[in-house]
C-alpha atoms as a PDB file:
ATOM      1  CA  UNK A   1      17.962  87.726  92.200  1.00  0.00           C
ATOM      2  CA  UNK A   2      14.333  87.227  93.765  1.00  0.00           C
ATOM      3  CA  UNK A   3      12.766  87.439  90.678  1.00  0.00           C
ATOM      4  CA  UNK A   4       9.368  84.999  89.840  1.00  0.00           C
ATOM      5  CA  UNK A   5      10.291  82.679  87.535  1.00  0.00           C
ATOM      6  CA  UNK A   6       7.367  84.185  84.707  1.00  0.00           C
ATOM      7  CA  UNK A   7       9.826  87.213  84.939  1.00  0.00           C
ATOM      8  CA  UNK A   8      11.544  87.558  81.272  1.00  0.00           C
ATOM      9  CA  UNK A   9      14.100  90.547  80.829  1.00  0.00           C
ATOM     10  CA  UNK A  10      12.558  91.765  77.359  1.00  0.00           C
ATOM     11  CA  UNK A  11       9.063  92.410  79.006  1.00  0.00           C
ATOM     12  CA  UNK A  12      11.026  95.016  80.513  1.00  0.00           C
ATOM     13  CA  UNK A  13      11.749  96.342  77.351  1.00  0.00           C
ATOM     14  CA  UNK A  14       8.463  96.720  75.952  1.00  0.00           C
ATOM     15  CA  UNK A  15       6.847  98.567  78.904  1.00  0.00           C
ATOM     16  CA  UNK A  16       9.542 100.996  78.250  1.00  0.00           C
ATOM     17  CA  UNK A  17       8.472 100.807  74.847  1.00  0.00           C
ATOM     18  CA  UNK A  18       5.425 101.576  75.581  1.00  0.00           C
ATOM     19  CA  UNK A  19       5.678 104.292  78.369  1.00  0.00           C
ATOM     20  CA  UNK A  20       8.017 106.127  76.452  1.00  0.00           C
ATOM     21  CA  UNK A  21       5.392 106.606  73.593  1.00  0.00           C
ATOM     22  CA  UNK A  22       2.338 107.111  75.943  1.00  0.00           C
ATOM     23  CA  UNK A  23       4.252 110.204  77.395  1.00  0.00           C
ATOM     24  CA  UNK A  24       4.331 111.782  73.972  1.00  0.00           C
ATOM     25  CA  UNK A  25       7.795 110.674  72.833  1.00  0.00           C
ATOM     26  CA  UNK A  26       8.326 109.889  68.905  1.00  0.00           C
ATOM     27  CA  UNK A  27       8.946 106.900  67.473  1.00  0.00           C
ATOM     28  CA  UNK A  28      12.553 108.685  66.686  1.00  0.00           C
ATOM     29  CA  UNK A  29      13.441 109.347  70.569  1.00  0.00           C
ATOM     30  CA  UNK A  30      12.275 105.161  71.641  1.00  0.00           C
ATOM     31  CA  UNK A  31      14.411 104.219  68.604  1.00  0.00           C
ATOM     32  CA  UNK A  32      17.094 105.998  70.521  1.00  0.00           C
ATOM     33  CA  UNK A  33      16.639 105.783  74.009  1.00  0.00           C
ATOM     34  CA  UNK A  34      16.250 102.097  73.223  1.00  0.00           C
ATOM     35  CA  UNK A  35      19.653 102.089  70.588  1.00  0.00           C
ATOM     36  CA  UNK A  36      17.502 100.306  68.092  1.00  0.00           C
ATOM     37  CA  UNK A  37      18.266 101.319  64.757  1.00  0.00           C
ATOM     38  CA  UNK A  38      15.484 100.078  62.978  1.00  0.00           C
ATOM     39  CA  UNK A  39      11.935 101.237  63.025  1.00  0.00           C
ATOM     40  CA  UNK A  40      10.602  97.364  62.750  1.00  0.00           C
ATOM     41  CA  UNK A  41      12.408  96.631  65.873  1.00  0.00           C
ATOM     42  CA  UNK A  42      11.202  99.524  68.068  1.00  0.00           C
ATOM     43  CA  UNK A  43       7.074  98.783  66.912  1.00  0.00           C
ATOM     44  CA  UNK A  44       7.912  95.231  67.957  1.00  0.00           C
ATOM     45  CA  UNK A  45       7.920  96.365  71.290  1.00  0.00           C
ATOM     46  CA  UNK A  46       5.790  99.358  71.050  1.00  0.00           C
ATOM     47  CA  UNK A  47       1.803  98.348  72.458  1.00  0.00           C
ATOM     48  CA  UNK A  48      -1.456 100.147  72.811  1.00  0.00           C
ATOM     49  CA  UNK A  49      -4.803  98.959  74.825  1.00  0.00           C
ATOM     50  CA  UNK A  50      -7.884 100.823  75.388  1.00  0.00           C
ATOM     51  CA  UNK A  51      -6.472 103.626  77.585  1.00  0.00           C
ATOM     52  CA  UNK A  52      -4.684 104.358  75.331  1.00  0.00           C
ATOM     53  CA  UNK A  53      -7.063 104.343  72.409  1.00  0.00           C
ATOM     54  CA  UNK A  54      -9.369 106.175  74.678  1.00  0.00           C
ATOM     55  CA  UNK A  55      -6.464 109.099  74.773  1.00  0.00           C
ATOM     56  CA  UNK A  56      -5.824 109.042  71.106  1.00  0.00           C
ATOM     57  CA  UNK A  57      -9.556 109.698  70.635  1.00  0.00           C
ATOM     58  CA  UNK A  58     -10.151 111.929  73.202  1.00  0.00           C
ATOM     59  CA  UNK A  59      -7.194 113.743  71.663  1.00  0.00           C
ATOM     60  CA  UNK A  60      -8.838 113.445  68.218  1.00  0.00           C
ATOM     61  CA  UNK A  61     -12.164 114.992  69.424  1.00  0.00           C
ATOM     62  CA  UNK A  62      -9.763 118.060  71.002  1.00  0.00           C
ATOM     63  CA  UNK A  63      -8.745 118.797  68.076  1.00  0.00           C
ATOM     64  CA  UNK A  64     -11.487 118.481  65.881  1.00  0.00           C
ATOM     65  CA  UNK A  65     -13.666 120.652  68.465  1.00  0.00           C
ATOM     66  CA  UNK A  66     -10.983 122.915  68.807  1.00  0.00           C
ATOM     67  CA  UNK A  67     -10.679 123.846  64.429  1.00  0.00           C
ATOM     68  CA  UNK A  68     -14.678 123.802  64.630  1.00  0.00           C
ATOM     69  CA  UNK A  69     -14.570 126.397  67.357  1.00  0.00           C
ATOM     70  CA  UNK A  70     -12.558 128.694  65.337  1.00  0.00           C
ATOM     71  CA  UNK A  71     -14.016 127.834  61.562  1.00  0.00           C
ATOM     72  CA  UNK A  72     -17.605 128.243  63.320  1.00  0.00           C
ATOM     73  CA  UNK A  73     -17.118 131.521  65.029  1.00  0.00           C
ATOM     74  CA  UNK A  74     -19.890 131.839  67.845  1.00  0.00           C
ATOM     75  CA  UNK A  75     -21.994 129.023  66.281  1.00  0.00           C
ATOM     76  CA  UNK A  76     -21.923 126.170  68.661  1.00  0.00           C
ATOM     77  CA  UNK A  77     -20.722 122.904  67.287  1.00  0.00           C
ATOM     78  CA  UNK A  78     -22.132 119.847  67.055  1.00  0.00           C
ATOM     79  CA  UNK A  79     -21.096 117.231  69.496  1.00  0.00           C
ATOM     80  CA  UNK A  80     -19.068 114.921  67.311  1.00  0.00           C
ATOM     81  CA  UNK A  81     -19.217 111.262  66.947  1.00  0.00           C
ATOM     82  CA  UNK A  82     -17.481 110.103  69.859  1.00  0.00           C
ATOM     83  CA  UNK A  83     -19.453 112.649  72.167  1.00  0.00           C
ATOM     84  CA  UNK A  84     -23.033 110.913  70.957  1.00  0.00           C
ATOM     85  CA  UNK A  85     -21.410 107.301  71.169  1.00  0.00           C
ATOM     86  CA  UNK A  86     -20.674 107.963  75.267  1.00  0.00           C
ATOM     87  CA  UNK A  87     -23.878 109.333  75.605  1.00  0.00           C
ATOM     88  CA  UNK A  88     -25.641 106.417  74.572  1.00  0.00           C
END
């Protein structure tokens, strides 16, 4: 087939895995896509790295930000955590 011999089928499997919950689908819809039944076999192959972390916090901060803005009215809110650790 061309393929390196490193090449193992189930690494295919968990990039999938993984893409499929970086683009915002639920650990429901990889269960399916996948036809795994069990929850403990889908997070098997399910992975995260520091992109991704980056994205969940950056997503975090969003959100936080975004309930200050309206709790705070036209106060201006503080920069939160994350904003003062990437500015040191």
């Amino acid at each position: 087939m061309g393929l390196p011999t490193t090449f193992r089928f189930y690494d295919r499997r968990r990039t999938g895995h993984t893409i499929s919950t970086r683009s915002g689908a639920t650990l429901k819809d990889t269960m399916v896509r996948a036809g795994q039944s069990s929850q403990k076999a889908a997070l098997r192959y399910q992975h995260s790295n520091d992109d991704r972390q980056r994205e969940v916090a950056d997503g975090i901060d969003a959100y936080v930000q975004a309930r200050r803005a309206r709790t705070d009215g036209n106060r201006a809110a503080p920069p939160s955590g994350t904003q003062r650790a990437r500015d040191t």
